[in-house]
Protein backbone atom coordinates (compact mmCIF):
# COMPACT_ATOMS: atom_id res chain seq x y z
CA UNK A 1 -6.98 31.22 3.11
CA UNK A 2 -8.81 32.12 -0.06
CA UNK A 3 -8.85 29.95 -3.34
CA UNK A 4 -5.86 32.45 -5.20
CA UNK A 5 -3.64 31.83 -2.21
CA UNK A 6 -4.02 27.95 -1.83
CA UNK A 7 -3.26 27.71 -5.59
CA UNK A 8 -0.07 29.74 -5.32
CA UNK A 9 1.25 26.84 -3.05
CA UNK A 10 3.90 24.99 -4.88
CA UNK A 11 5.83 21.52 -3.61
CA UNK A 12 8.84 24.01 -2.53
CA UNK A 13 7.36 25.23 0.15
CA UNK A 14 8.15 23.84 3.61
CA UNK A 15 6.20 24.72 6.63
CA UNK A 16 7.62 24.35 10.06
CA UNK A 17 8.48 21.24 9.44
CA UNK A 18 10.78 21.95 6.73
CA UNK A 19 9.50 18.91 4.76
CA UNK A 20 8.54 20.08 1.02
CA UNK A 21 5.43 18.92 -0.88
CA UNK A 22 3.49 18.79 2.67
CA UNK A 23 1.97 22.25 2.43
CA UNK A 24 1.53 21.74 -1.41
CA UNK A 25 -0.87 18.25 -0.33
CA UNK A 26 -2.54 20.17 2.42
CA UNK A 27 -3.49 23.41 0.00
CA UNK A 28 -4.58 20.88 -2.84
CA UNK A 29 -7.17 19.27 -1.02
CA UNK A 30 -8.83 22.35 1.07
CA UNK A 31 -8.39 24.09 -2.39
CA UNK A 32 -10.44 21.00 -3.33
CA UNK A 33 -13.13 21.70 -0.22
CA UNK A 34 -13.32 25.22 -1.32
CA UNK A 35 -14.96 24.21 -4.85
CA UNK A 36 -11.50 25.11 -6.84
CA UNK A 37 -9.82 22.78 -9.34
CA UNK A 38 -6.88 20.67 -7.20
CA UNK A 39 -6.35 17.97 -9.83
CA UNK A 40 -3.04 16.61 -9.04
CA UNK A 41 -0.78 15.35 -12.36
CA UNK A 42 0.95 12.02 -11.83
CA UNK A 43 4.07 13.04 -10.42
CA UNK A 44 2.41 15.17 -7.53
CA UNK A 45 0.24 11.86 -6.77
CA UNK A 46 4.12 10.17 -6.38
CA UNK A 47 4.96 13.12 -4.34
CA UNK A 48 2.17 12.55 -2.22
CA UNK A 49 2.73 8.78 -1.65
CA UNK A 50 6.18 9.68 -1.07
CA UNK A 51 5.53 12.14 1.69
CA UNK A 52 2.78 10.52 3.28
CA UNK A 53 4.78 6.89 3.53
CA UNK A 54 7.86 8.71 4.88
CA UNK A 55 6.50 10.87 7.22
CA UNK A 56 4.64 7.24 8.66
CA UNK A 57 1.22 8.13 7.98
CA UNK A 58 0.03 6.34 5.07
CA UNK A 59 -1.44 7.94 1.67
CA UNK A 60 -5.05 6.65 3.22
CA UNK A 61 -4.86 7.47 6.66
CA UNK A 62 -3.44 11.37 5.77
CA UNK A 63 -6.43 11.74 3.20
CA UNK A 64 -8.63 10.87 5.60
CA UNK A 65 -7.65 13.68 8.49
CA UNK A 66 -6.79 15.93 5.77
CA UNK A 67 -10.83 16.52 4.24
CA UNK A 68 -11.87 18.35 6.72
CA UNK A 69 -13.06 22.07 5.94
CA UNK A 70 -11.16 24.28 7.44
CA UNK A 71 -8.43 22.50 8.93
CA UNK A 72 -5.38 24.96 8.86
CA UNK A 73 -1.77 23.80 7.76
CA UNK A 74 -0.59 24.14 11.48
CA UNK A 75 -3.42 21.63 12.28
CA UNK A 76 -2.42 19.56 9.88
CA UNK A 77 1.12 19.51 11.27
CA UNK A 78 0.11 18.95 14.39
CA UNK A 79 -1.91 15.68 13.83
CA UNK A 80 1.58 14.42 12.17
CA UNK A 81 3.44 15.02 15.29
CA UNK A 82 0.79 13.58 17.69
CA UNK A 83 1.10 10.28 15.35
CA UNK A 84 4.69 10.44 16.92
CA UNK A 85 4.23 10.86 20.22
CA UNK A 86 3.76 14.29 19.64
CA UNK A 87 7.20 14.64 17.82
CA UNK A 88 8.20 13.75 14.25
CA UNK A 89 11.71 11.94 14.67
CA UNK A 90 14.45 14.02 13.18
CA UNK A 91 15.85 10.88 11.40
CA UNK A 92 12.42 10.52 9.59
CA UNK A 93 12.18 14.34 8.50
CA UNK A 94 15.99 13.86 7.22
CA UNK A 95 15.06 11.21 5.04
CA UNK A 96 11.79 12.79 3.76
CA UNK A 97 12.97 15.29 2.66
CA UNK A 98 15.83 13.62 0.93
CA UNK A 99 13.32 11.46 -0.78
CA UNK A 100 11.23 14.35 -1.94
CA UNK A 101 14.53 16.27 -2.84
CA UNK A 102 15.36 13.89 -5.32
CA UNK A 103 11.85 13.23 -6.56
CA UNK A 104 11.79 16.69 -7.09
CA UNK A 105 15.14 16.50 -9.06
CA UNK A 106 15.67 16.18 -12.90
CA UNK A 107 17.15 14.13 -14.06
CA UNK A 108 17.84 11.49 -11.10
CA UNK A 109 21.33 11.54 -10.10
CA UNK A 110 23.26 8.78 -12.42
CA UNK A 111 24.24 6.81 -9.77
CA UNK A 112 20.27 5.84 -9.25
CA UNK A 113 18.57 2.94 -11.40
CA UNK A 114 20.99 -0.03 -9.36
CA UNK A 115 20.31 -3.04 -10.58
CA UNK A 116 20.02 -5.53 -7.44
CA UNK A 117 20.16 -8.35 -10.07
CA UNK A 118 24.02 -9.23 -9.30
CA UNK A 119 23.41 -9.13 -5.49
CA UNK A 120 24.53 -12.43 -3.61
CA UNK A 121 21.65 -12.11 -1.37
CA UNK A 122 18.67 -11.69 -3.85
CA UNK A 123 15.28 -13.14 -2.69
CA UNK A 124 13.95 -14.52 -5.84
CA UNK A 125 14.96 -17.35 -7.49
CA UNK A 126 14.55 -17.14 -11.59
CA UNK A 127 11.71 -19.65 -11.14
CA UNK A 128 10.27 -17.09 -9.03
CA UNK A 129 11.04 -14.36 -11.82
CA UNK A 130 9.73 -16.77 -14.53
CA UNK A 131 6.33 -17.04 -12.82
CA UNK A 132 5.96 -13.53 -12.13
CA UNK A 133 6.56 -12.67 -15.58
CA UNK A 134 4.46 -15.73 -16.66
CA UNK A 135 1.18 -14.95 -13.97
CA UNK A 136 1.86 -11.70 -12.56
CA UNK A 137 2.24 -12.67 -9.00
CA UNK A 138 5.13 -14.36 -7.11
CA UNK A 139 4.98 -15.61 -3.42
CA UNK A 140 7.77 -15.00 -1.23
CA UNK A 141 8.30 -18.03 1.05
CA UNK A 142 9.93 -16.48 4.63
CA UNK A 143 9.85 -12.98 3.21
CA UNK A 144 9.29 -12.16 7.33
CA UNK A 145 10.79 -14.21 10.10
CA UNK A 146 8.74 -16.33 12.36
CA UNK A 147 9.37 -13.77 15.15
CA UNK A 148 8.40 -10.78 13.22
CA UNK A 149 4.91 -12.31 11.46
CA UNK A 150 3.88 -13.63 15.32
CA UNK A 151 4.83 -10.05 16.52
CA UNK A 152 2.84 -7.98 14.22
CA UNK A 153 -0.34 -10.67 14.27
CA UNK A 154 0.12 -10.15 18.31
CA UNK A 155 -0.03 -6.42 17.39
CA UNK A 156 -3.38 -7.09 15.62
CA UNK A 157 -5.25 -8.49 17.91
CA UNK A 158 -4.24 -6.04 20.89
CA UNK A 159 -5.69 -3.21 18.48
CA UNK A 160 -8.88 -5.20 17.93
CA UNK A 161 -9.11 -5.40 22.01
CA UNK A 162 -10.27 -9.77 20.38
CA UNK A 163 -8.38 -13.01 21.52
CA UNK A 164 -7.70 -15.80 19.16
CA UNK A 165 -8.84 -17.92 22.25
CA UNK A 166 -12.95 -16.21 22.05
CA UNK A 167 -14.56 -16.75 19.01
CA UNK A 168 -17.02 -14.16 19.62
CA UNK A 169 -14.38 -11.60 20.28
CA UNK A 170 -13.82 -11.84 16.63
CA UNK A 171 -16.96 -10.44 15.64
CA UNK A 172 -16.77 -7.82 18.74
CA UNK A 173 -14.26 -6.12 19.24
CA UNK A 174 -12.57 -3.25 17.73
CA UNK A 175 -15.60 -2.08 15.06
CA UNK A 176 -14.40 1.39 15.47
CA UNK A 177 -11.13 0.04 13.34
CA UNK A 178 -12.55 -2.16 11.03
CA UNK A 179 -13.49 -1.36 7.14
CA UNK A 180 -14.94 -4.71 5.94
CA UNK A 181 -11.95 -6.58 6.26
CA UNK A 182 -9.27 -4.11 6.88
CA UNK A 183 -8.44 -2.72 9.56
CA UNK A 184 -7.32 0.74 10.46
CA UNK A 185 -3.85 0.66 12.18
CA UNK A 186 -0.86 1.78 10.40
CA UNK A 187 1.56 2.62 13.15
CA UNK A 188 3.17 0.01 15.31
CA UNK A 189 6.91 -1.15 15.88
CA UNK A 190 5.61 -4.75 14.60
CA UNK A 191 4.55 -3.32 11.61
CA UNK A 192 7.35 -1.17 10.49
CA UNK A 193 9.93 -4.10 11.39
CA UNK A 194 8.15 -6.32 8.54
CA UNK A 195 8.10 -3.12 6.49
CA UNK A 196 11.57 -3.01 6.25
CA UNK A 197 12.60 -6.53 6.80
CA UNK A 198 15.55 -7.97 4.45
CA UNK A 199 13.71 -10.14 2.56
CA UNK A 200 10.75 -7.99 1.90
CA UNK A 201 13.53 -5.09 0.48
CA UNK A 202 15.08 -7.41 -1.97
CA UNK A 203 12.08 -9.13 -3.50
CA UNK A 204 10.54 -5.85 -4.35
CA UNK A 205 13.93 -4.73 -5.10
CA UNK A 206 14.52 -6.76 -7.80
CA UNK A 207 11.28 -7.02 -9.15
CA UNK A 208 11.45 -3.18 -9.60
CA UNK A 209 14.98 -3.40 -10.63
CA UNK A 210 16.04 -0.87 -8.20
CA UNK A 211 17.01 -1.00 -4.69
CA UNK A 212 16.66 2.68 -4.09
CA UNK A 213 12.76 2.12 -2.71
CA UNK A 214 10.52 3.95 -0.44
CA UNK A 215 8.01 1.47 1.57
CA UNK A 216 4.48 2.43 2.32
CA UNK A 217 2.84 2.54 5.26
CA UNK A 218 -0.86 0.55 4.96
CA UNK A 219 -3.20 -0.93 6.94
CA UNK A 220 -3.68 -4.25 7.83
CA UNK A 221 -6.55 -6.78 7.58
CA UNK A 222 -8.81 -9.22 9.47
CA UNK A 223 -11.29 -11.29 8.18
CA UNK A 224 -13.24 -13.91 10.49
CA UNK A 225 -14.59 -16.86 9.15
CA UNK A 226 -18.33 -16.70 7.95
CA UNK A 227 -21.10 -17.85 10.45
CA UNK A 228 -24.29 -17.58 10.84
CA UNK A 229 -24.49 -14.06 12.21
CA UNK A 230 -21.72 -12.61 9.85
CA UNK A 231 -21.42 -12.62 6.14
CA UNK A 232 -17.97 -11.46 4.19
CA UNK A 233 -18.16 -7.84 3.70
CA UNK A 234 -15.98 -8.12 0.61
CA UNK A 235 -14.03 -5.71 -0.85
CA UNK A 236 -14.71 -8.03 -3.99
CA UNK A 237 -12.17 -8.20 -6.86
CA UNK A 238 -11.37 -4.92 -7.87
CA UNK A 239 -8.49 -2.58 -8.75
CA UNK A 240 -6.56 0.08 -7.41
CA UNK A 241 -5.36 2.03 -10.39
CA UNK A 242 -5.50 5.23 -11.85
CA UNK A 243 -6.62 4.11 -15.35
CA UNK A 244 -4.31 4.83 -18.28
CA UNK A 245 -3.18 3.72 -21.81
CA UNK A 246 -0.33 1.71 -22.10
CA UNK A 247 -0.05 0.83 -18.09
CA UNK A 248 2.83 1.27 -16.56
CA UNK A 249 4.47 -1.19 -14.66
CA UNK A 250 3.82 -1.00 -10.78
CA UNK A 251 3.40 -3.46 -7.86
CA UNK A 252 1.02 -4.38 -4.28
CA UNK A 253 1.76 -6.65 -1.79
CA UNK A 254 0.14 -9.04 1.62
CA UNK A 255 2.29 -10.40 3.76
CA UNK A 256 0.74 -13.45 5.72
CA UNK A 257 1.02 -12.99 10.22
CA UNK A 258 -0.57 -16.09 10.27
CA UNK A 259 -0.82 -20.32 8.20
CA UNK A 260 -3.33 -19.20 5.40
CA UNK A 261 -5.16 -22.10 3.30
CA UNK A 262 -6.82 -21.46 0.34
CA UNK A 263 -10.23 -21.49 2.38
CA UNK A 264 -9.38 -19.38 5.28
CA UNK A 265 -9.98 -16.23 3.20
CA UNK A 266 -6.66 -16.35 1.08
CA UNK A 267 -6.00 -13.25 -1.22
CA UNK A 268 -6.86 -14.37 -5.16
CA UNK A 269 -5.93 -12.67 -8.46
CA UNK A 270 -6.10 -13.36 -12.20
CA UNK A 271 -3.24 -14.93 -13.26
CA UNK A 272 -1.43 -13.49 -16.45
CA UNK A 273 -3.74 -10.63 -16.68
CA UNK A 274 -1.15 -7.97 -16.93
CA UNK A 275 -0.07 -9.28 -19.97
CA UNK A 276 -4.14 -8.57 -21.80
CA UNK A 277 -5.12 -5.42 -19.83
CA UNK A 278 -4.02 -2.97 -22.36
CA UNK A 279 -6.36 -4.92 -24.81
CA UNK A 280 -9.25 -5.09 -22.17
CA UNK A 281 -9.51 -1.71 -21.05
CA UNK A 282 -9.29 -0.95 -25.01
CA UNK A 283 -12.41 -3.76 -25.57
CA UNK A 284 -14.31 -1.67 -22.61
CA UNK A 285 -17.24 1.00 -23.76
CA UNK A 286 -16.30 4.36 -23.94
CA UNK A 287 -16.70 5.28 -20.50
CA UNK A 288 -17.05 2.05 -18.39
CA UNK A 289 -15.60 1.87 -15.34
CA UNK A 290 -12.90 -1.41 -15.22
CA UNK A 291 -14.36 -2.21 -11.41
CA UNK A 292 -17.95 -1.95 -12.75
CA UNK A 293 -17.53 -5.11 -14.96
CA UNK A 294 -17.93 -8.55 -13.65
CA UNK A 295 -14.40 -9.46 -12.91
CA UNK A 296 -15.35 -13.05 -11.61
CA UNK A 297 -16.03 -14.39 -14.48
CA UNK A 298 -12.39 -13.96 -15.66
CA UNK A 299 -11.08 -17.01 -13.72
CA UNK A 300 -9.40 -16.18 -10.41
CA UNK A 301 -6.87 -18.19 -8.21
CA UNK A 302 -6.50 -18.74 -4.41
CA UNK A 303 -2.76 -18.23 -3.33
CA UNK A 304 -2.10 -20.17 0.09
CA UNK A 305 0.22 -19.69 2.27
CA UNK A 306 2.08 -19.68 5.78
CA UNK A 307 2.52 -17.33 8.10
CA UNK A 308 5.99 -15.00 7.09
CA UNK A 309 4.69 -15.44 3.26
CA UNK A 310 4.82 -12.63 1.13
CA UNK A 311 2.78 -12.41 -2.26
CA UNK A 312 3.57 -9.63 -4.79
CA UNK A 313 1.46 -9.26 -7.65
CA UNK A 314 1.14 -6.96 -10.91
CA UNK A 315 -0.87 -4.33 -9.82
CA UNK A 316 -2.56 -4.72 -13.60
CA UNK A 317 -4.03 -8.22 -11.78
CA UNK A 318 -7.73 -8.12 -10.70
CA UNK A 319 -7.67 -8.95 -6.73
CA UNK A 320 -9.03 -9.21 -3.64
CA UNK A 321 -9.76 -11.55 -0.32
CA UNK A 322 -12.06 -14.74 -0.50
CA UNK A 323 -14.58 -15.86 1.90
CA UNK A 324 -13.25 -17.14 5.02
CA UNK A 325 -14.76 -20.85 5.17
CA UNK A 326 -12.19 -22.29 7.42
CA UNK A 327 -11.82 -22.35 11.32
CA UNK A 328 -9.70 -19.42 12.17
CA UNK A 329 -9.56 -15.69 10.95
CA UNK A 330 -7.32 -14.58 7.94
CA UNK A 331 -4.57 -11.74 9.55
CA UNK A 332 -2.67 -10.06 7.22
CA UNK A 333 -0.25 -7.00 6.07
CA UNK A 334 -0.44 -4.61 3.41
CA UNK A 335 3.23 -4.19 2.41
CA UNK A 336 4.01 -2.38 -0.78
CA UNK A 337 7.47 -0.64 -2.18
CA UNK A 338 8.32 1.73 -5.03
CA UNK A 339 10.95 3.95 -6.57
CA UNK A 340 10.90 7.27 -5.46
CA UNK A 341 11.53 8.94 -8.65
CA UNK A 342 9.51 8.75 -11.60
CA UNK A 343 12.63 7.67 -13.66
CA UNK A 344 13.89 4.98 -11.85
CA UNK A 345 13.24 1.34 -11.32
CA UNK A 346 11.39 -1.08 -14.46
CA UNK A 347 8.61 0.48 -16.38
CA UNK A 348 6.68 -1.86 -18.21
């Protein structure tokens, strides 16, 4: 398919799947391959979270299958149903395409923007409110039952082929997986139980202000304690943002499988920081990239915590892992939830 024909693709169209947007994502980027122009505006970047969480595949995980020259739109369908089982559960292409349906919509139908404020069962306390407002971050004792964190840390180590009982092993095993400290799985029944576990829901719920959320499917991370023969691999503090004057308001999440002490690799941001980044990306040279300056020096915190324990943090807030100097390895979840429509939910 030439260049003209890829850009005629619009998020309307639905291949066999009948899921819109998906052709639209799959066009943009081997438009992209094929030297054209695919820049995405903001709301088709939503659209593609939206369909790429839904459909259980993960914004990351889909990019990465997707650049490949050449790959037709059947193809591409194809790897989505072999992520299945080799089908994509009716269920889950019902509710896709609802999502996208109303993301597509304008405005949002006026029963959308619930505020989960008034709702006996709400996770956060308002000293939990009052600190992320204060710092930016807020950790969620219990977010994930006992069962469900041991479950999905289980799930971890049988994808690393390691055993918390051999050292070695977690050094070893599973490098095929492992991106400095992440690690490459996204699909498990472990996983997608935390993902929409109660407690997890109604933090994010009424942080956002919203209960109408989609979840998003991410990796999750291992990080071994330091030795001799293995130095952290980082991903330093750094940012994942798409860079813009005023910010908008938006959120990230790890969910601790296992105890977590401030040593054993914990995840550390700048507290407050959201509250001074509109000011420091305006103090930046004309040009600078924010995750080019040094980001240490502005002061960040270890966050501790057990295993079950949620943290949710600005995403304005410089972050990262630590070193692990402690005995065991740091196993963790990427859990993260948003409004799927660009007018719902808090915005600053």
């Amino acid at each position: 398919m030439d260049r003209e024909a890829l850009s005629a693709i619009d998020s309307t169209e639905a291949g066999s799947l009948g899921v819109p947007h998906l052709r639209r994502l799959w066009a943009r980027v081997q438009l992209g391959l094929l030297g054209g122009d695919p820049s995405p505006t903001m709301g088709e970047l939503l659209l593609d979270r939206i369909v790429c969480d839904s459909l259980g595949m993960g914004l990351t995980d889909a990019m990465q299958f997707l650049f490949q020259p050449g790959l037709s739109y059947e193809g591409f369908e194809s790897w989505i149903a072999s992520i299945h089982g080799g089908e994509v559960p009716r269920a889950r292409i019902e509710q896709t395409r609802h999502r996208l349906n109303v993301a597509l919509s304008d405005p949002p139908p006026p029963e959308w923007g619930a505020d989960p404020g008034d709702d006996d069962q709400t996770m956060l306390s308002a000293a939990d409110l009052d600190c992320f407002e204060r710092h930016g971050y807020v950790v969620v004792r219990g977010a994930v039952s006992a069962a469900g964190s041991g479950a999905a840390e289980r799930a971890v180590w049988e994808a690393l082929g390691a055993s918390p009982e051999d050292p070695d092993s977690w050094y070893s095993a599973g490098r095929e997986l492992r991106r400095k400290v992440m690690v490459e799985l996204y699909r498990h029944p472990a996983l997608e139980a935390n993902r929409l576990a109660p407690g997890v829901r109604r933090a994010f719920a009424q942080l956002w202000e919203t209960d109408l959320l989609c979840a998003s499917t991410d990796r999750v991370g291992f990080s071994p304690p330091e030795r001799h023969d293995y130095a952290f691999p980082g991903p330093g503090l750094h940012f994942d943002l798409h860079f813009r004057a005023p910010m908008p308001f938006g959120l990230q999440g790890i969910l601790y499988l296992t105890e977590t002490p401030a040593e054993q690799g914990a995840f550390q941001c700048v507290p407050g920081f959201h509250r001074r980044m509109d000011a420091w990306l305006a103090s930046l040279p004309e040009g600078a990239d924010p995750n080019a300056q040094d980001l240490d020096s502005l002061r960040p915190h270890p966050i501790a915590g057990g295993a079950g324990d949620l943290i949710i943090w600005h995403h304005c807030l410089p972050h990262g892992p630590t070193p692990n100097r402690g005995a065991l390895p740091r196993i963790v979840q990427y859990v993260n939830m948003y409004p799927y429509h660009r007018e719902v939910g808090r915005r600053r």
